[in-house]
PDB file of N, CA and C in Angstrom:
ATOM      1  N   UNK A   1       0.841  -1.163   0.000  1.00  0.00           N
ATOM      2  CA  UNK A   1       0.000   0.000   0.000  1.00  0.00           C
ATOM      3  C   UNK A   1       0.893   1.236   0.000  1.00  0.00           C
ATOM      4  N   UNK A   2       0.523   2.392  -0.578  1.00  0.00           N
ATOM      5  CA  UNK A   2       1.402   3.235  -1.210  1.00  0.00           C
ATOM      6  C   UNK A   2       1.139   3.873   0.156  1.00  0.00           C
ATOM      7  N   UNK A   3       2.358   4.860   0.626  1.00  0.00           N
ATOM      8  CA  UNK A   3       2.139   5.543   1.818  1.00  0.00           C
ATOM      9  C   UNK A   3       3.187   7.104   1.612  1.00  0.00           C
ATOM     10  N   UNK A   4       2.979   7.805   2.728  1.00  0.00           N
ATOM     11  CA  UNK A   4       4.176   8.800   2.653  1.00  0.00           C
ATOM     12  C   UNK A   4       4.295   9.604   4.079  1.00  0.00           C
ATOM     13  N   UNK A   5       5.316   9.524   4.843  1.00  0.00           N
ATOM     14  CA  UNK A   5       5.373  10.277   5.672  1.00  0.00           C
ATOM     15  C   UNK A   5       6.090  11.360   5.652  1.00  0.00           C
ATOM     16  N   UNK A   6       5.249  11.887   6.054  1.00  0.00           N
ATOM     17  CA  UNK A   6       5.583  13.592   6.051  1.00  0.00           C
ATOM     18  C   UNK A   6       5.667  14.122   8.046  1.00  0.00           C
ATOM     19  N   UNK A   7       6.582  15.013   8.312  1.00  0.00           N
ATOM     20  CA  UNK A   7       6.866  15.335   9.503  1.00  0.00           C
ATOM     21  C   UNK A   7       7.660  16.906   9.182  1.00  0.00           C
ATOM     22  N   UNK A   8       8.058  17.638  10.421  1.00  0.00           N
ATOM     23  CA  UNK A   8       8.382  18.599  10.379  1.00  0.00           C
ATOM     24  C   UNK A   8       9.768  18.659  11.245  1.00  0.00           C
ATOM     25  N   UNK A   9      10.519  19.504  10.581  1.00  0.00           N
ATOM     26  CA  UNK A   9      11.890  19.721  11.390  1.00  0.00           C
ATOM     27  C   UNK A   9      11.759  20.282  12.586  1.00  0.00           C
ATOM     28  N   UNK A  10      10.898  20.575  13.372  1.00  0.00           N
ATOM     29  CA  UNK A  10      10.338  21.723  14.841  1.00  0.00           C
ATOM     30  C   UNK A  10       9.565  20.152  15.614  1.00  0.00           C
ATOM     31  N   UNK A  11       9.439  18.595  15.236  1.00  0.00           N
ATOM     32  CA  UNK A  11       8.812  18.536  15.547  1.00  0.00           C
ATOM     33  C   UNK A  11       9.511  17.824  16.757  1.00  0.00           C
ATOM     34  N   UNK A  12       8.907  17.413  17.943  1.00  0.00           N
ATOM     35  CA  UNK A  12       9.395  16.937  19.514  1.00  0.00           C
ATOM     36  C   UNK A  12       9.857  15.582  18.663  1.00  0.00           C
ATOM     37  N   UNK A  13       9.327  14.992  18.202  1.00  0.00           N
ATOM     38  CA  UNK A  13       9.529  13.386  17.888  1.00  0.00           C
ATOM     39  C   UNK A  13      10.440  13.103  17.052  1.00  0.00           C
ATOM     40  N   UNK A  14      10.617  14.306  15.900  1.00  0.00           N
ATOM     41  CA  UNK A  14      11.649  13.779  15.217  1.00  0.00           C
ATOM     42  C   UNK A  14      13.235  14.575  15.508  1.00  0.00           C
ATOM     43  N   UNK A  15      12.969  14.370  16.603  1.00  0.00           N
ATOM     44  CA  UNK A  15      14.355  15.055  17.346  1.00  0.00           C
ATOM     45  C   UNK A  15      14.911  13.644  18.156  1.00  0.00           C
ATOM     46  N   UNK A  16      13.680  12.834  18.875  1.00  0.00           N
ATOM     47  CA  UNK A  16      14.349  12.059  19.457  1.00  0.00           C
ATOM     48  C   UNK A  16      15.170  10.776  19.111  1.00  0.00           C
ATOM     49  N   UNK A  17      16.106   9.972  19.497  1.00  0.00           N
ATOM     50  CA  UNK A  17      17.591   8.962  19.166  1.00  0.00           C
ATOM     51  C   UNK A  17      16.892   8.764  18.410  1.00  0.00           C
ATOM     52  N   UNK A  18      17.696   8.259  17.426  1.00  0.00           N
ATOM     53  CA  UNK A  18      16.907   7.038  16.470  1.00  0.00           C
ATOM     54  C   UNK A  18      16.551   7.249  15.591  1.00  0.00           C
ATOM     55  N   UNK A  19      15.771   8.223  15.738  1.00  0.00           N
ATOM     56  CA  UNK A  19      14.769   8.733  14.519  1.00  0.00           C
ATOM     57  C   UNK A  19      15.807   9.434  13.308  1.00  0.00           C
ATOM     58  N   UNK A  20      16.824   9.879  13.205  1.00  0.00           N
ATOM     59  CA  UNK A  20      17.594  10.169  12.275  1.00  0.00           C
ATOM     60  C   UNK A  20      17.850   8.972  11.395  1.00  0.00           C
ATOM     61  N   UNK A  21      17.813   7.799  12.095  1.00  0.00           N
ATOM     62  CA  UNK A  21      18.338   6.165  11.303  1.00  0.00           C
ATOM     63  C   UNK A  21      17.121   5.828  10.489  1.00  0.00           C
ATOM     64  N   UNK A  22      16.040   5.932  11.194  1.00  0.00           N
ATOM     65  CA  UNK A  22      14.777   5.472  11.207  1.00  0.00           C
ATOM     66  C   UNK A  22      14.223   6.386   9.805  1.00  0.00           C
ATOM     67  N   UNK A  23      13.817   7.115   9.750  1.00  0.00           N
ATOM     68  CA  UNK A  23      13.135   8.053   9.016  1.00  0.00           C
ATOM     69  C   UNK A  23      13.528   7.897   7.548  1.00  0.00           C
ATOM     70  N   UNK A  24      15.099   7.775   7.566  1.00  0.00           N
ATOM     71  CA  UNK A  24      15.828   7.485   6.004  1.00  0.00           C
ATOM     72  C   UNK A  24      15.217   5.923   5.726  1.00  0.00           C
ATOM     73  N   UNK A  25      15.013   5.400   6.297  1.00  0.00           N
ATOM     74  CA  UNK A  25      14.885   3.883   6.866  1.00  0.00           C
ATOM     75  C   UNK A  25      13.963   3.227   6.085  1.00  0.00           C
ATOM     76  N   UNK A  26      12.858   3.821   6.446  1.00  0.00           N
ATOM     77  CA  UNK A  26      11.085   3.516   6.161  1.00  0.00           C
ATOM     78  C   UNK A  26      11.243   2.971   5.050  1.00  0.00           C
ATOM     79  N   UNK A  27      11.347   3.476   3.725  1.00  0.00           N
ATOM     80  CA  UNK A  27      11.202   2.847   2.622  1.00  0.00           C
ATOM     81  C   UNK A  27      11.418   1.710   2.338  1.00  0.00           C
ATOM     82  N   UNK A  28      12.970   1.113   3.340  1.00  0.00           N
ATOM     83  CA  UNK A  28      13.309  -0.181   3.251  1.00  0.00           C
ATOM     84  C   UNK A  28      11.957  -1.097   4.284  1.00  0.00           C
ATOM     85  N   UNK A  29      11.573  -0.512   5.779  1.00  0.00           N
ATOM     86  CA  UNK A  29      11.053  -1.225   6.224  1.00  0.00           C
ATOM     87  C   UNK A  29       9.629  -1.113   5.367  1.00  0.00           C
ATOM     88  N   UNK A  30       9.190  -0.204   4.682  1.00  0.00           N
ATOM     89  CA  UNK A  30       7.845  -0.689   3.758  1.00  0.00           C
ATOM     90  C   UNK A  30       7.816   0.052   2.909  1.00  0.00           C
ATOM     91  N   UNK A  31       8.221  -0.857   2.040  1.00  0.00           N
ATOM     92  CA  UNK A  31       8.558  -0.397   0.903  1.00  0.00           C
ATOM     93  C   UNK A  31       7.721   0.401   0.075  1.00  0.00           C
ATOM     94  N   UNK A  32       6.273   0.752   0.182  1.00  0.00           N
ATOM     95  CA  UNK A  32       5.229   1.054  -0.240  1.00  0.00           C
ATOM     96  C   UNK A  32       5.413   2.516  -0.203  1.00  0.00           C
ATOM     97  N   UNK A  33       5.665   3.190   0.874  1.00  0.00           N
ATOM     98  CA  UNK A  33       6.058   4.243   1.565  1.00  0.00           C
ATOM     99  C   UNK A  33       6.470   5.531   0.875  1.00  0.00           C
ATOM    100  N   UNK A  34       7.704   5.500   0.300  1.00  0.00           N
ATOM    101  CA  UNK A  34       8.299   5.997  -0.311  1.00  0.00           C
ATOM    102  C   UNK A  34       9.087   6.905   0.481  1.00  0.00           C
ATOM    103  N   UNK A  35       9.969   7.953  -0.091  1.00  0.00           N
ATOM    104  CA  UNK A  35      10.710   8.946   0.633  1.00  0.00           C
ATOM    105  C   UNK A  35       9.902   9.432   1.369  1.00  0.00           C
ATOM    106  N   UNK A  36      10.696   9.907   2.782  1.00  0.00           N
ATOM    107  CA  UNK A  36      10.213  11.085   3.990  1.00  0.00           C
ATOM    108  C   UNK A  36      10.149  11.979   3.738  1.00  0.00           C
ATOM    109  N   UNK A  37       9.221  12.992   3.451  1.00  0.00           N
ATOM    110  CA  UNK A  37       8.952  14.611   3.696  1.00  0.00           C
ATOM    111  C   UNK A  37       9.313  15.142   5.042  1.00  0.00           C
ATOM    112  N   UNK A  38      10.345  15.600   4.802  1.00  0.00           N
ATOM    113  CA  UNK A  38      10.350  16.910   6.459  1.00  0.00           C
ATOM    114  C   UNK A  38      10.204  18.401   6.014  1.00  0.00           C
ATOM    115  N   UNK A  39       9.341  18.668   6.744  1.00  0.00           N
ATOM    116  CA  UNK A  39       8.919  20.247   6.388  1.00  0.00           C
ATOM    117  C   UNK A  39       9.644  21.648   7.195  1.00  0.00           C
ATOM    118  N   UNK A  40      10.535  22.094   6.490  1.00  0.00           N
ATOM    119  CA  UNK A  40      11.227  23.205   6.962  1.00  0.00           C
ATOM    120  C   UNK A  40      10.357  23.918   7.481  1.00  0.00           C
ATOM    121  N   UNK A  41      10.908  24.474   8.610  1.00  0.00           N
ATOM    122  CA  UNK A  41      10.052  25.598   9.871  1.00  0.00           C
ATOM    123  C   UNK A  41       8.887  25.351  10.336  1.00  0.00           C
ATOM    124  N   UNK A  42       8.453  24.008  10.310  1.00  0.00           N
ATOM    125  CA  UNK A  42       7.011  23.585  10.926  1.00  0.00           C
ATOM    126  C   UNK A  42       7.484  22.872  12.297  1.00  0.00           C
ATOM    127  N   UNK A  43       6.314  23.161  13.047  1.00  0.00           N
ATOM    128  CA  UNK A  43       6.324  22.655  14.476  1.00  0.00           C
ATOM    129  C   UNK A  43       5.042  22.069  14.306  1.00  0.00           C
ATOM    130  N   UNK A  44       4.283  22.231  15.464  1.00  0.00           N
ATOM    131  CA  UNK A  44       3.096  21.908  15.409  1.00  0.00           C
ATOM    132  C   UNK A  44       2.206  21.793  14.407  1.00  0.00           C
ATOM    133  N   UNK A  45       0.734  21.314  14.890  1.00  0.00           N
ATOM    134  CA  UNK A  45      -0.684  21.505  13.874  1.00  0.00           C
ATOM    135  C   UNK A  45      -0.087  21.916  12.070  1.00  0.00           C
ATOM    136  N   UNK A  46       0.991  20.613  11.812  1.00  0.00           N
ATOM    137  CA  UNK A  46       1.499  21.741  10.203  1.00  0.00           C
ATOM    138  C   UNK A  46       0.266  21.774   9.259  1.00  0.00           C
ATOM    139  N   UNK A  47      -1.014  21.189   9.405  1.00  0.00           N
ATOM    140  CA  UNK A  47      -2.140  20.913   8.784  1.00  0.00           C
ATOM    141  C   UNK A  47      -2.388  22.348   8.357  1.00  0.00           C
ATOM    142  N   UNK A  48      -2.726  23.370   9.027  1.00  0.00           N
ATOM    143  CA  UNK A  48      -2.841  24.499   9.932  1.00  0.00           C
ATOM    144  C   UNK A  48      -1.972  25.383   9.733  1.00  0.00           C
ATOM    145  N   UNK A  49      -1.081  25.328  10.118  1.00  0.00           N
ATOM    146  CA  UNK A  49      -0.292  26.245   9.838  1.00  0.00           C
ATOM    147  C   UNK A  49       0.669  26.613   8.865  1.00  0.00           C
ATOM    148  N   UNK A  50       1.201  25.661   8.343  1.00  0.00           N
ATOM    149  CA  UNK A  50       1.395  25.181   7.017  1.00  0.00           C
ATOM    150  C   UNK A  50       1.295  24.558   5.864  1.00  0.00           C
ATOM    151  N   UNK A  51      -0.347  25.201   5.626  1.00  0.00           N
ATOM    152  CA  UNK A  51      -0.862  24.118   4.541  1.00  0.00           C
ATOM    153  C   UNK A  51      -1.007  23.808   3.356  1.00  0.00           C
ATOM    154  N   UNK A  52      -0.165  25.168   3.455  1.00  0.00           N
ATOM    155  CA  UNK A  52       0.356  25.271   1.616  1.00  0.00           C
ATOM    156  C   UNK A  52       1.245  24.251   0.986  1.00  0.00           C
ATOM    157  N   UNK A  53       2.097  24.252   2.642  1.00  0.00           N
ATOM    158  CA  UNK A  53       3.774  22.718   2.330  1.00  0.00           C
ATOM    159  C   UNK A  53       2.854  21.453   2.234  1.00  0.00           C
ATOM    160  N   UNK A  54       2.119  21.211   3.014  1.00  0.00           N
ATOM    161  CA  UNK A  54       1.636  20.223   3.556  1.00  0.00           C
ATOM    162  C   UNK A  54       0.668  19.872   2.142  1.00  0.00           C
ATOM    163  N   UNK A  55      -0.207  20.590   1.570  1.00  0.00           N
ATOM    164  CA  UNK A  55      -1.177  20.536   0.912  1.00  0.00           C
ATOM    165  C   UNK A  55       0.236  19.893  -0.726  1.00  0.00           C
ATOM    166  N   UNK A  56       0.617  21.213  -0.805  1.00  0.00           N
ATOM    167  CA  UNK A  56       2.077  20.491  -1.837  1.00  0.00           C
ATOM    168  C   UNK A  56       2.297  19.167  -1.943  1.00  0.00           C
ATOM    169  N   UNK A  57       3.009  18.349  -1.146  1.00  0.00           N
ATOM    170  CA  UNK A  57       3.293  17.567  -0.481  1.00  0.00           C
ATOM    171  C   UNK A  57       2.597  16.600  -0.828  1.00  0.00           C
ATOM    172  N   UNK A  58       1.269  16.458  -0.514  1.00  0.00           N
ATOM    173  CA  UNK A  58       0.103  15.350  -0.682  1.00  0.00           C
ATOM    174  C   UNK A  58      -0.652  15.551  -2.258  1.00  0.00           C
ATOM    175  N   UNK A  59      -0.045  16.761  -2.826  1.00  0.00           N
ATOM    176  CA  UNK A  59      -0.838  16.474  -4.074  1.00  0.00           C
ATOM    177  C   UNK A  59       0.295  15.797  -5.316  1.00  0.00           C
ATOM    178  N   UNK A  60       1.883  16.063  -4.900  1.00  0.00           N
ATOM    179  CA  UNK A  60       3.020  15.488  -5.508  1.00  0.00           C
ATOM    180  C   UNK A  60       2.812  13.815  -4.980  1.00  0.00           C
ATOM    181  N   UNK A  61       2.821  13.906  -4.021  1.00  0.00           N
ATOM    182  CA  UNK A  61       2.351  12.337  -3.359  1.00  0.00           C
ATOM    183  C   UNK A  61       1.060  11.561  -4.468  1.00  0.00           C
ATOM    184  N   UNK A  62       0.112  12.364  -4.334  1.00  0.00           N
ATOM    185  CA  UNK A  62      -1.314  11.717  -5.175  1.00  0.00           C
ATOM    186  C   UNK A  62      -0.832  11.877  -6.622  1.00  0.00           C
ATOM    187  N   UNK A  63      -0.471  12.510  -7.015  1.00  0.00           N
ATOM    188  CA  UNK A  63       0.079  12.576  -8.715  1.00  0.00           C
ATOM    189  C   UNK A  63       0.912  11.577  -9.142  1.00  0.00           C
ATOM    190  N   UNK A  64       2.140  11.164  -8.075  1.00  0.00           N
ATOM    191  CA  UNK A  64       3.111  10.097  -8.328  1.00  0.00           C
ATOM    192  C   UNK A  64       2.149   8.530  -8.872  1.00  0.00           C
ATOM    193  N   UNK A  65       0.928   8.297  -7.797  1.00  0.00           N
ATOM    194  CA  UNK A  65       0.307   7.302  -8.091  1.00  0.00           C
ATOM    195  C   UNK A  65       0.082   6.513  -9.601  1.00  0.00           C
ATOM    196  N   UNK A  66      -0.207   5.477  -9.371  1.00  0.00           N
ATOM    197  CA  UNK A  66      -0.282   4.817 -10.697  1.00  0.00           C
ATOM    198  C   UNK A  66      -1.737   4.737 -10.329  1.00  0.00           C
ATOM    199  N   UNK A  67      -2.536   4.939 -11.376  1.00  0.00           N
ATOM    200  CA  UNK A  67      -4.143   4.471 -11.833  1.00  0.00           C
ATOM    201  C   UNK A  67      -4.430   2.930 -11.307  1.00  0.00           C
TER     202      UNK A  67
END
């Protein structure tokens, strides 16, 4: 199943151990996935507050799709 995670450089979680290994990672652990989005200068609610990146993001995501 095709997926994509998207996160923000401000955010608490992707600060903590690990997650630097992890994040490049994903694609191998599911492969479906594809590359990580991290969104420059977002913290919180990026729905919201940045939804221009965010909105970007998910429509490059939905376009990549195959029919």
């Amino acid at each position: 199943m095709p997926g994509r995670y998207v996160t923000r450089d401000r955010d608490l979680v992707y600060g903590f151990p690990g997650m630097d290994q992890l994040i490049p990672a994903l694609p191998t652990l599911h492969p479906g996935i594809g590359p990580a989005h991290i969104l420059p200068g977002c913290g919180h609610c990026i729905a919201e507050g940045h939804s221009d990146q965010v909105n970007a993001t998910l429509l490059e995501f939905l376009g990549s799709l195959k029919s």
